[in-house]
ModelCIF file with pLDDT and N, C-alpha, C, O atoms, coordinates in Angstrom:
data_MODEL
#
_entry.id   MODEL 
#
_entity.id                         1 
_entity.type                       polymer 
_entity.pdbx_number_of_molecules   1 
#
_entity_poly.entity_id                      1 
_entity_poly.type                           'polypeptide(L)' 
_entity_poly.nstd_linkage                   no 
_entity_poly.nstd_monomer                   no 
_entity_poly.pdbx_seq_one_letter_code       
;(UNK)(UNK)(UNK)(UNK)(UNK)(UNK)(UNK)(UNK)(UNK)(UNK)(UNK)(UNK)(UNK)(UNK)(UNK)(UNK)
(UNK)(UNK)(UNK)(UNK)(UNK)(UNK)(UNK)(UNK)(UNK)(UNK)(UNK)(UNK)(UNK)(UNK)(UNK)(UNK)
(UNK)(UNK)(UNK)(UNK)(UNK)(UNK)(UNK)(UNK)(UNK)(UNK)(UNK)
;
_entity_poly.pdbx_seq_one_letter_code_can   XXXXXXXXXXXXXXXXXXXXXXXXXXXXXXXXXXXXXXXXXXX 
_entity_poly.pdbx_strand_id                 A 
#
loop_
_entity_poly_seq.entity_id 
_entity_poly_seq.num 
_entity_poly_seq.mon_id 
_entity_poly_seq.hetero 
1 1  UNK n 
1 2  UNK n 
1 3  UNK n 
1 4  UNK n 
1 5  UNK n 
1 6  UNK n 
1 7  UNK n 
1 8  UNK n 
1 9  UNK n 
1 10 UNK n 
1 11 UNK n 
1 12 UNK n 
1 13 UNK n 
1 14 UNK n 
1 15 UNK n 
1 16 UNK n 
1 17 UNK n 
1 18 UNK n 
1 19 UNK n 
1 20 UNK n 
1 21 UNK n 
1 22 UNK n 
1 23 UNK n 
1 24 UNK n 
1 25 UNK n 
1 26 UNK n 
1 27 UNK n 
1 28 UNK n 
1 29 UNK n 
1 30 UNK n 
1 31 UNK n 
1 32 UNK n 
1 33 UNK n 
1 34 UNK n 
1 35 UNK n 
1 36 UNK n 
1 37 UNK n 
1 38 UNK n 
1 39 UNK n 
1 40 UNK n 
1 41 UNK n 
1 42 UNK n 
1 43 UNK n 
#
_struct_asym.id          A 
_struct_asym.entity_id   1 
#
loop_
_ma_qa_metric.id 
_ma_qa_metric.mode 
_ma_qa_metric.name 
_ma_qa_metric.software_group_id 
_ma_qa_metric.type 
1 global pLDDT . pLDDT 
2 local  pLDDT . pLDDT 
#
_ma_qa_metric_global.metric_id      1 
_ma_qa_metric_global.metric_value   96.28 
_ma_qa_metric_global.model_id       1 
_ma_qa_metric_global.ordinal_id     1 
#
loop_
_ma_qa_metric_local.label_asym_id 
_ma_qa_metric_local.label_comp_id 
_ma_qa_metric_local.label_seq_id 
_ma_qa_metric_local.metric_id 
_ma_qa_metric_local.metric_value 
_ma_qa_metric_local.model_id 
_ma_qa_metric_local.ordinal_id 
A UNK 1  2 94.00 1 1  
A UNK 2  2 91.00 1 2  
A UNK 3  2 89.00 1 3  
A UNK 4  2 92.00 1 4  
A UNK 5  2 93.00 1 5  
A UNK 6  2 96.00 1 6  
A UNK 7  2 95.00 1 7  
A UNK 8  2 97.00 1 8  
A UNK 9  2 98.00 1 9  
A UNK 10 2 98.00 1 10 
A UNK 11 2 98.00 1 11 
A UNK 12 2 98.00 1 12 
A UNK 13 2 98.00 1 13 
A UNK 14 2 97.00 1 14 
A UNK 15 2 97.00 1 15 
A UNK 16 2 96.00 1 16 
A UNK 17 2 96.00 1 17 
A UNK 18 2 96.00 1 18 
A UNK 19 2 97.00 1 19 
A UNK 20 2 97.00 1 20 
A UNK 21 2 98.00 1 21 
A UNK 22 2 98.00 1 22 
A UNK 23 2 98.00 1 23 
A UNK 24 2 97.00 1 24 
A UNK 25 2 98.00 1 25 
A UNK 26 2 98.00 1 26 
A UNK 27 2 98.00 1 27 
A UNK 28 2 97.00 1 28 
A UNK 29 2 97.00 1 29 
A UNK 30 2 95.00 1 30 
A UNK 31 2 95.00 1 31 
A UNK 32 2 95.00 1 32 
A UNK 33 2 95.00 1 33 
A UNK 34 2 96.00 1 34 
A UNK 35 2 97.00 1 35 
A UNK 36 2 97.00 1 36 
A UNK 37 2 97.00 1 37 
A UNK 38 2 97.00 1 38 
A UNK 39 2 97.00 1 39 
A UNK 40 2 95.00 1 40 
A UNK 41 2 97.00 1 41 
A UNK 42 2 97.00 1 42 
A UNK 43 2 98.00 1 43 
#
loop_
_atom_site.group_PDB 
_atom_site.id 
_atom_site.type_symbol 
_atom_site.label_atom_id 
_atom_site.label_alt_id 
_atom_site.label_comp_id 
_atom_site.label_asym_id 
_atom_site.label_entity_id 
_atom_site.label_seq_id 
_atom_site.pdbx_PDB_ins_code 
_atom_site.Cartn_x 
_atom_site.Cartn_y 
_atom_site.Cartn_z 
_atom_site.occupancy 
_atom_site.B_iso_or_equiv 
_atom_site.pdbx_formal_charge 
_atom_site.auth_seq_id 
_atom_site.auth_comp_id 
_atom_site.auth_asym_id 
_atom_site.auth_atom_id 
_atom_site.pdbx_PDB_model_num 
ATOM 1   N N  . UNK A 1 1  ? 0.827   -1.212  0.000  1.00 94.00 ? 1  UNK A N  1 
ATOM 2   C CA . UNK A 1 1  ? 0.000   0.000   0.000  1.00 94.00 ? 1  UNK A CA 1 
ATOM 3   C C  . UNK A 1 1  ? 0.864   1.265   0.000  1.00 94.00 ? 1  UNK A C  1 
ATOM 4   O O  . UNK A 1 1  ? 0.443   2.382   0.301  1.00 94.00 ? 1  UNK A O  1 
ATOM 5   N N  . UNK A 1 2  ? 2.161   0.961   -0.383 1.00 91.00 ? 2  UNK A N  1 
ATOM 6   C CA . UNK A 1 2  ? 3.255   2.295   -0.575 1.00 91.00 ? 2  UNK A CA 1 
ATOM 7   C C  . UNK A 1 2  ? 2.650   3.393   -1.343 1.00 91.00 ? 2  UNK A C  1 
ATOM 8   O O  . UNK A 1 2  ? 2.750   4.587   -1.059 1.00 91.00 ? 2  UNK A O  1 
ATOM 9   N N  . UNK A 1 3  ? 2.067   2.934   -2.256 1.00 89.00 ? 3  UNK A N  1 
ATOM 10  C CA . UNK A 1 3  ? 1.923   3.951   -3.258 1.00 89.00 ? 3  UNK A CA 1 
ATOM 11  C C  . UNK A 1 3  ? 0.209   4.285   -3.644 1.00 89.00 ? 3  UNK A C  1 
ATOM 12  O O  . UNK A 1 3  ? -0.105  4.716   -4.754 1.00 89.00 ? 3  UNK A O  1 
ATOM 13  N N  . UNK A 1 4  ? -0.834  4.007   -2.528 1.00 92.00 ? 4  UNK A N  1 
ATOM 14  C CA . UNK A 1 4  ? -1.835  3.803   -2.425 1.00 92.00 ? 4  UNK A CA 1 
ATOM 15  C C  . UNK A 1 4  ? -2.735  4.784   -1.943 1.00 92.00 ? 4  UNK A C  1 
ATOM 16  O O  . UNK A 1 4  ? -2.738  4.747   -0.713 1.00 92.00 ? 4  UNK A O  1 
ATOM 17  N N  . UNK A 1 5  ? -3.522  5.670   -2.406 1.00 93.00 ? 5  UNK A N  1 
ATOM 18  C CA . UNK A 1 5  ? -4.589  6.873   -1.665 1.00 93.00 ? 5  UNK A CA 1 
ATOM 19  C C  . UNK A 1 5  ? -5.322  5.930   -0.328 1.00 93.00 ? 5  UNK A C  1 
ATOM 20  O O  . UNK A 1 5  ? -5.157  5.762   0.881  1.00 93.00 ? 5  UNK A O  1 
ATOM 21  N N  . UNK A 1 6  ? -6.265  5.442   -1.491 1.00 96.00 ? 6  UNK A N  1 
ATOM 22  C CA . UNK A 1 6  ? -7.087  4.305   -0.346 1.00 96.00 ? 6  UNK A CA 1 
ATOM 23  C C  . UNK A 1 6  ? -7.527  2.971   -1.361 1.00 96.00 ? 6  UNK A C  1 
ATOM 24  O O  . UNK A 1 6  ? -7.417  2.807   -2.576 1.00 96.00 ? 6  UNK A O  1 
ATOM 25  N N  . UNK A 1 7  ? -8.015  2.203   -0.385 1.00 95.00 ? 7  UNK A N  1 
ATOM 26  C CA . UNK A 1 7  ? -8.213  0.893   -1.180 1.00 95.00 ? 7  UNK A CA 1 
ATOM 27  C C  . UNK A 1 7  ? -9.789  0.240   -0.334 1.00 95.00 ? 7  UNK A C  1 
ATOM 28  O O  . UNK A 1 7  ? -10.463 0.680   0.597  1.00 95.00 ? 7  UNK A O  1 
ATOM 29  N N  . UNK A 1 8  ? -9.881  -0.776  -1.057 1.00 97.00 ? 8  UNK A N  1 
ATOM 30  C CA . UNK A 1 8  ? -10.748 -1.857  -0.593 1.00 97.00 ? 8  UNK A CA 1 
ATOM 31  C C  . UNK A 1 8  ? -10.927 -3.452  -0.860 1.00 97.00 ? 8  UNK A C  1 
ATOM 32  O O  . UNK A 1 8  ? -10.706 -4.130  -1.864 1.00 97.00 ? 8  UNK A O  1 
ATOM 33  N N  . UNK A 1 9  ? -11.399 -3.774  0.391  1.00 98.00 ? 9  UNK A N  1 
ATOM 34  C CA . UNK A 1 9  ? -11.122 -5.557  0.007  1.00 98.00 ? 9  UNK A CA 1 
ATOM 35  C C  . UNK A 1 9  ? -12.207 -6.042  -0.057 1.00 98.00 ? 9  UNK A C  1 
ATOM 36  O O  . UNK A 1 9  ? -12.897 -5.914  0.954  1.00 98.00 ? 9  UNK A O  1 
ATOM 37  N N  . UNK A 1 10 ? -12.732 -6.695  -1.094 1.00 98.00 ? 10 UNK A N  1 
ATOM 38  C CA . UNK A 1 10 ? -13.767 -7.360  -1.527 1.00 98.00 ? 10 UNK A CA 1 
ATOM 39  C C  . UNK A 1 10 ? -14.023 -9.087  -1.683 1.00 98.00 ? 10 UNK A C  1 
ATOM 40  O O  . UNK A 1 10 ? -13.547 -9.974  -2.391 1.00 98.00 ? 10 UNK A O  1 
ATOM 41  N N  . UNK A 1 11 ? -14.856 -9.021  -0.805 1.00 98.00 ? 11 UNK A N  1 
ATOM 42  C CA . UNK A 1 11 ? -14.911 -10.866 -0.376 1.00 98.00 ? 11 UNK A CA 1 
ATOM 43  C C  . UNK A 1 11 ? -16.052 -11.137 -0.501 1.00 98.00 ? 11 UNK A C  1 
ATOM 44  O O  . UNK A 1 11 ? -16.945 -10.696 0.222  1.00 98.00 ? 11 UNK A O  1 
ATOM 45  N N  . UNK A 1 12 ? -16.236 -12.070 -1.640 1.00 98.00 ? 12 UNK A N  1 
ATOM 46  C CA . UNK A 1 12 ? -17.512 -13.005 -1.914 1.00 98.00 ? 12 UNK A CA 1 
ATOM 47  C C  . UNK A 1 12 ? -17.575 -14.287 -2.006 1.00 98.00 ? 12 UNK A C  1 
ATOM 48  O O  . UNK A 1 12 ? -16.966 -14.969 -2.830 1.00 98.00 ? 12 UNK A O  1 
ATOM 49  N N  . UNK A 1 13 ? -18.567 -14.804 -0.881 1.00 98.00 ? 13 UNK A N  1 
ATOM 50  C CA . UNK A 1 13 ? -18.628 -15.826 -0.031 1.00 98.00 ? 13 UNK A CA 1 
ATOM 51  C C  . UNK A 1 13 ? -19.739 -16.753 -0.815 1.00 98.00 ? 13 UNK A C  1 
ATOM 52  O O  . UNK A 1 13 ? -20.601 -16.038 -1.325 1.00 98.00 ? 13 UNK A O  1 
ATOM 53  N N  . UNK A 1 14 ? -19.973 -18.351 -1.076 1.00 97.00 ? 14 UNK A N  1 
ATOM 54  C CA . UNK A 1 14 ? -20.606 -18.883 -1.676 1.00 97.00 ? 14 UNK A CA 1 
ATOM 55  C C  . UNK A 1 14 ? -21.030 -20.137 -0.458 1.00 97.00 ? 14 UNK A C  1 
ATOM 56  O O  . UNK A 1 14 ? -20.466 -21.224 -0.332 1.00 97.00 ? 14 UNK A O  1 
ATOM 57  N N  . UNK A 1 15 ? -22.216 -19.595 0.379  1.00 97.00 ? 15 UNK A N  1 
ATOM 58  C CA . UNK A 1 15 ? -22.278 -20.716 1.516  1.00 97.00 ? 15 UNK A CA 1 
ATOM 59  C C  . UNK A 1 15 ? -23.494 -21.550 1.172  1.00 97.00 ? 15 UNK A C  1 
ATOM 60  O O  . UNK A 1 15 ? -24.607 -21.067 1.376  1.00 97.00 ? 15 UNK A O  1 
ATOM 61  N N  . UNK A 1 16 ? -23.370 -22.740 0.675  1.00 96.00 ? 16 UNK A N  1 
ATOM 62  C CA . UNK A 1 16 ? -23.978 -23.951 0.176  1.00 96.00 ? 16 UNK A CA 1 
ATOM 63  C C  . UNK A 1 16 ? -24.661 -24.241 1.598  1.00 96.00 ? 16 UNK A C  1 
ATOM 64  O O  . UNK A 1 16 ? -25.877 -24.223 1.787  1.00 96.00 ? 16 UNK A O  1 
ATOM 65  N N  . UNK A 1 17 ? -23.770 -24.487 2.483  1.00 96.00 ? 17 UNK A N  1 
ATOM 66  C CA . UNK A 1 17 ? -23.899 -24.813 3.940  1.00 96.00 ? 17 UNK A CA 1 
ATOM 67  C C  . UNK A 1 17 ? -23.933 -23.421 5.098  1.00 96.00 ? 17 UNK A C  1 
ATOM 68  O O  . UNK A 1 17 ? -23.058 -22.559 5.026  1.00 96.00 ? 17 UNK A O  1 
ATOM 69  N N  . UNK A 1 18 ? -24.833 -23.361 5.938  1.00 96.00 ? 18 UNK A N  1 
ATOM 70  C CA . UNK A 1 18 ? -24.775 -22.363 6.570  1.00 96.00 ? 18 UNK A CA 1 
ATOM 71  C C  . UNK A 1 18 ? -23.346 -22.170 7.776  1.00 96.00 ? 18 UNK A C  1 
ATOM 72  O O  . UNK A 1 18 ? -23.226 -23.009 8.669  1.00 96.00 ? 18 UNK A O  1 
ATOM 73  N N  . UNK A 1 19 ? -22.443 -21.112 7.672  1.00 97.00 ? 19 UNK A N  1 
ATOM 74  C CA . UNK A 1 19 ? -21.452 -21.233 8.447  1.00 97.00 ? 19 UNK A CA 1 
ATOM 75  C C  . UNK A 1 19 ? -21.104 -19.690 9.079  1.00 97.00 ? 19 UNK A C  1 
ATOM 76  O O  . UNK A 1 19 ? -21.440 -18.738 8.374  1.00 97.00 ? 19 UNK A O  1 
ATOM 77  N N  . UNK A 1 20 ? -20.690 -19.513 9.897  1.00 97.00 ? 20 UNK A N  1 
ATOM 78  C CA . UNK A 1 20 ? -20.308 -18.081 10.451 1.00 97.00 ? 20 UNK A CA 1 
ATOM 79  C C  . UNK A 1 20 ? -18.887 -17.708 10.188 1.00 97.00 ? 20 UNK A C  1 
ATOM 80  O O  . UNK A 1 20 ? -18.005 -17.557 11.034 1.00 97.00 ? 20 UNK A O  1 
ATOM 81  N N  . UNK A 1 21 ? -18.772 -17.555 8.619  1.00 98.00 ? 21 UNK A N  1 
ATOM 82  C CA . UNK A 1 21 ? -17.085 -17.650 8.527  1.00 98.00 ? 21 UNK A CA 1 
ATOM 83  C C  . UNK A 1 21 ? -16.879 -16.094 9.026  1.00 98.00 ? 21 UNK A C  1 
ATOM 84  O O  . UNK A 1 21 ? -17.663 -15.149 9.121  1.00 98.00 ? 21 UNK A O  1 
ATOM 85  N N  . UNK A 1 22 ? -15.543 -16.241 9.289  1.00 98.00 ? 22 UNK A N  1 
ATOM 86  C CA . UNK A 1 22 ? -14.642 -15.003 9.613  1.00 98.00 ? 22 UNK A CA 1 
ATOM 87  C C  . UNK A 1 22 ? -14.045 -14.499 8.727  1.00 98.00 ? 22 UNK A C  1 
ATOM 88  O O  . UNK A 1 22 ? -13.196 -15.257 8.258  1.00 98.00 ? 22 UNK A O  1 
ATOM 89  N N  . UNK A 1 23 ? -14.118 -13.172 8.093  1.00 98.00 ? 23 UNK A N  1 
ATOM 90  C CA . UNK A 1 23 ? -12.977 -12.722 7.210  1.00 98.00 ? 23 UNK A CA 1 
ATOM 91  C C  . UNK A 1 23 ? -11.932 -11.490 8.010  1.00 98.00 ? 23 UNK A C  1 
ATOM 92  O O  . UNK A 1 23 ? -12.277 -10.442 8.556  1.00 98.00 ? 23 UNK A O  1 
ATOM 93  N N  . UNK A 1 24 ? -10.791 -11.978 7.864  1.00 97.00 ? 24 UNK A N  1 
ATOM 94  C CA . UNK A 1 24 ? -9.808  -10.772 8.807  1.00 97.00 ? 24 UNK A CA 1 
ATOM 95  C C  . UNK A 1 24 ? -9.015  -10.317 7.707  1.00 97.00 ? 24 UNK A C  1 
ATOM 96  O O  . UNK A 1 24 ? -9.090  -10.886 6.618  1.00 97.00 ? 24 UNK A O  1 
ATOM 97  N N  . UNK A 1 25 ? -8.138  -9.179  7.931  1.00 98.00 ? 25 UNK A N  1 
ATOM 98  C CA . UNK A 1 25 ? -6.990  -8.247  7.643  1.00 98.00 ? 25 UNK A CA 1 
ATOM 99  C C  . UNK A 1 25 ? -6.160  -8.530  8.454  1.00 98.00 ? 25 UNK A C  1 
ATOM 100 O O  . UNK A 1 25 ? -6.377  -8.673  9.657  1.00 98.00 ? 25 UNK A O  1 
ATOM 101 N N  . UNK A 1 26 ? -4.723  -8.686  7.698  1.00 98.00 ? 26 UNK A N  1 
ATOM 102 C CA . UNK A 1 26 ? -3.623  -9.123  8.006  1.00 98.00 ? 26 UNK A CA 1 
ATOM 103 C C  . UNK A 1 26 ? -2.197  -7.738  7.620  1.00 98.00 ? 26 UNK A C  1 
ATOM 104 O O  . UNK A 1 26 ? -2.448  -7.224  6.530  1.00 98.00 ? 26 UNK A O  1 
ATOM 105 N N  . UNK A 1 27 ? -1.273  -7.309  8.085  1.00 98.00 ? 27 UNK A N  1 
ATOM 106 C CA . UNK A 1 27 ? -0.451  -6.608  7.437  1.00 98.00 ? 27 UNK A CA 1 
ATOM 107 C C  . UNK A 1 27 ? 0.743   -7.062  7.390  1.00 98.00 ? 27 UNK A C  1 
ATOM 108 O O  . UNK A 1 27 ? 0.867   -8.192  7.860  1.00 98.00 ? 27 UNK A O  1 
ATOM 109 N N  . UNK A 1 28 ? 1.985   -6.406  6.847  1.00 97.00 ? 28 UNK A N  1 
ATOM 110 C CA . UNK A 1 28 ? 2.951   -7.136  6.815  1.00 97.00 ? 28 UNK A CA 1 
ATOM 111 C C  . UNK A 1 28 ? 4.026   -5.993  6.429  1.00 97.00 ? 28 UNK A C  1 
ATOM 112 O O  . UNK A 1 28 ? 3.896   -4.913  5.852  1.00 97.00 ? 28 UNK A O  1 
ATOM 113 N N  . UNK A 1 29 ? 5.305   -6.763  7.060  1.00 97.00 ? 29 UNK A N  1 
ATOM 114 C CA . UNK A 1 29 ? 6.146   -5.345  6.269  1.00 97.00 ? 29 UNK A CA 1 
ATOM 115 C C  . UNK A 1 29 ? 6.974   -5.616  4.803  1.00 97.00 ? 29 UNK A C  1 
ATOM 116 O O  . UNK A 1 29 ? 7.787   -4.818  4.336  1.00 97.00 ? 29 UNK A O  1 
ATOM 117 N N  . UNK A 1 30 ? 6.624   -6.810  4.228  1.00 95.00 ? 30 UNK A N  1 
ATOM 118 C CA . UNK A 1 30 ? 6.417   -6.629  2.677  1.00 95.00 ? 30 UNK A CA 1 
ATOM 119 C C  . UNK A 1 30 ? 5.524   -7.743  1.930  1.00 95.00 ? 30 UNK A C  1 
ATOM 120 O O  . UNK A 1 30 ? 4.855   -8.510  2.623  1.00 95.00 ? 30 UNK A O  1 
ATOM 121 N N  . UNK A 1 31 ? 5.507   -7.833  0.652  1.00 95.00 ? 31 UNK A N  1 
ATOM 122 C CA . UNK A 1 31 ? 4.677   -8.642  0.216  1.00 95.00 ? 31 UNK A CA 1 
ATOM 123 C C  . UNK A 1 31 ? 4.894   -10.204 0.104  1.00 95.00 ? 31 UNK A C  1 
ATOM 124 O O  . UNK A 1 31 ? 4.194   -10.832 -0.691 1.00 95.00 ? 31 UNK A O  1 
ATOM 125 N N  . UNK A 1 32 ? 5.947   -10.924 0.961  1.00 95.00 ? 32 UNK A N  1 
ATOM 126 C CA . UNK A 1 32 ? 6.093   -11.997 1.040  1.00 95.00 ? 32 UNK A CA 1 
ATOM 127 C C  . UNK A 1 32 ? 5.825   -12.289 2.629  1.00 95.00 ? 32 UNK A C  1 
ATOM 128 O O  . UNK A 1 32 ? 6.274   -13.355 3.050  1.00 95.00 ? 32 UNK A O  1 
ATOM 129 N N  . UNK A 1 33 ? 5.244   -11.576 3.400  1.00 95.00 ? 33 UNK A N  1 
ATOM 130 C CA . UNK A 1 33 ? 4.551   -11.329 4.718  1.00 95.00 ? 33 UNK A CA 1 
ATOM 131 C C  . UNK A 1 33 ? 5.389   -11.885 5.934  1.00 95.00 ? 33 UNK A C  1 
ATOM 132 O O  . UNK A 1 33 ? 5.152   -12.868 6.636  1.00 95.00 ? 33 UNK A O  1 
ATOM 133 N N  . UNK A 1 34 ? 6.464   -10.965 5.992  1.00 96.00 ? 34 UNK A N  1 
ATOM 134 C CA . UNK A 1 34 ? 7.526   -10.707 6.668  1.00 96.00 ? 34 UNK A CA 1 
ATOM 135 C C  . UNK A 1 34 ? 6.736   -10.215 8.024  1.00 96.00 ? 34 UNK A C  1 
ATOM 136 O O  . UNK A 1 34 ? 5.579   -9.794  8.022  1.00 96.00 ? 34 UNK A O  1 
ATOM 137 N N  . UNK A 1 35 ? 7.258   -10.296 8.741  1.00 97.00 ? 35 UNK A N  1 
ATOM 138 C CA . UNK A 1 35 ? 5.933   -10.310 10.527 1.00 97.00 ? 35 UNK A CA 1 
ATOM 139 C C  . UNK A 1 35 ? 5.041   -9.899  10.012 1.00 97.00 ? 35 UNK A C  1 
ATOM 140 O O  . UNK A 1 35 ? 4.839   -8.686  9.971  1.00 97.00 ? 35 UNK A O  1 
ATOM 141 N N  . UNK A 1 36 ? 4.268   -10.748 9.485  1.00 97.00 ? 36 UNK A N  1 
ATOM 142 C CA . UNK A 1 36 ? 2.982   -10.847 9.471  1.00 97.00 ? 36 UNK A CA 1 
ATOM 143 C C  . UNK A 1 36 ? 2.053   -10.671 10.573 1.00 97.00 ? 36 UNK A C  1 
ATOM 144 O O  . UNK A 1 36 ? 2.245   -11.667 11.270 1.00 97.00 ? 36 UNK A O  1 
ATOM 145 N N  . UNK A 1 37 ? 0.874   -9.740  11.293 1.00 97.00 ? 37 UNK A N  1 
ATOM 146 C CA . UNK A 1 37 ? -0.023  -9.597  12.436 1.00 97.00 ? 37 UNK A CA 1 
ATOM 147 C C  . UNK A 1 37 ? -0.818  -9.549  11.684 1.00 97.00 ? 37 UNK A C  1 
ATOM 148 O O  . UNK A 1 37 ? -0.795  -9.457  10.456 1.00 97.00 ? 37 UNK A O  1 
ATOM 149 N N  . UNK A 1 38 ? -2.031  -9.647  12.810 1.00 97.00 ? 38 UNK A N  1 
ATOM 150 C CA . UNK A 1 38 ? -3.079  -9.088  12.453 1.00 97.00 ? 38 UNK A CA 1 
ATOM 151 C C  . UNK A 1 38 ? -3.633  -7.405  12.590 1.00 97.00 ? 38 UNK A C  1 
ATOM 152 O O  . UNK A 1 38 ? -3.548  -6.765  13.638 1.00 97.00 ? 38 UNK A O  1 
ATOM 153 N N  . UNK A 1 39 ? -4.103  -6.963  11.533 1.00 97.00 ? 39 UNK A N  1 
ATOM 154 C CA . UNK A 1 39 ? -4.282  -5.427  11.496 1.00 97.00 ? 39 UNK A CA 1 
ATOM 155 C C  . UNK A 1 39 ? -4.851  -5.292  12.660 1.00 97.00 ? 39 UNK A C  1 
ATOM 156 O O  . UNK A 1 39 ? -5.606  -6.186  13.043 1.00 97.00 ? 39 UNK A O  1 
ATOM 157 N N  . UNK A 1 40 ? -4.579  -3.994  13.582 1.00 95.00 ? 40 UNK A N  1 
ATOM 158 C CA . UNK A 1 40 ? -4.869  -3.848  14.817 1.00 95.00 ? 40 UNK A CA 1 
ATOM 159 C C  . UNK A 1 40 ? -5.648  -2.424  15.054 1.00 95.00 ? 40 UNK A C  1 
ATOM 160 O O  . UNK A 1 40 ? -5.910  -2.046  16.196 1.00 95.00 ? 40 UNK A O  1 
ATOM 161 N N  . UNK A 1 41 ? -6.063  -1.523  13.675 1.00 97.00 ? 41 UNK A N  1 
ATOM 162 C CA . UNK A 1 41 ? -6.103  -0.293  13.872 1.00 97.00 ? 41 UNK A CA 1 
ATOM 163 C C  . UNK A 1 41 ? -7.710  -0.608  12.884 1.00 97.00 ? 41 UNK A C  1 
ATOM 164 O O  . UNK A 1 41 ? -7.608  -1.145  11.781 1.00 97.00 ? 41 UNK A O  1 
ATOM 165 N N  . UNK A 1 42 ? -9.136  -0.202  13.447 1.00 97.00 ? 42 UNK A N  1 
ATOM 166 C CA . UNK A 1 42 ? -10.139 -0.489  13.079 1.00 97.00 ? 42 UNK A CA 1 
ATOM 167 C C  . UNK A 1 42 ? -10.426 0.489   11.852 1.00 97.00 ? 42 UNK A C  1 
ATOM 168 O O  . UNK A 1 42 ? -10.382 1.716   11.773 1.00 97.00 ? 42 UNK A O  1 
ATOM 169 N N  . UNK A 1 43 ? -10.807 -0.726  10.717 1.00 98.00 ? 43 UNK A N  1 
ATOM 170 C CA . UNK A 1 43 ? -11.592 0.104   9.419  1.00 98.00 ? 43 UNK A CA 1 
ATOM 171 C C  . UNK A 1 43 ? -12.628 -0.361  9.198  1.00 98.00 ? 43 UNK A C  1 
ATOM 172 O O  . UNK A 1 43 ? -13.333 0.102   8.301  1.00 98.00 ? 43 UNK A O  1 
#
C-alpha cells in the first residue's frame, strides 16, 4: 500500500452450507509477509 490513496477488500462468499465464517486483515512489512499480524487499527 506504498503507493496507495485508499483501497478496498472485496470478499464473496458462496455458503452452500450455513457457516459463520470469519474474514480478517492481516499486514505485513512486505509482500512476502515478513511479521505478518493481524491489522490492529479499526476500518
Amino acid at each position: 500500500l506504498k503507493n496507495v490513496i485508499r483501497g478496498a477488500v472485496v470478499v464473496n462468499l458462496t455458503q452452500a452450507v450455513g457457516h459463520a465464517t470469519q474474514v480478517y486483515l492481516y499486514q505485513a512489512k512486505d509482500v512476502s509477509g515478513t511479521d505478518a499480524k493481524p491489522l490492529t487499527n479499526t476500518v
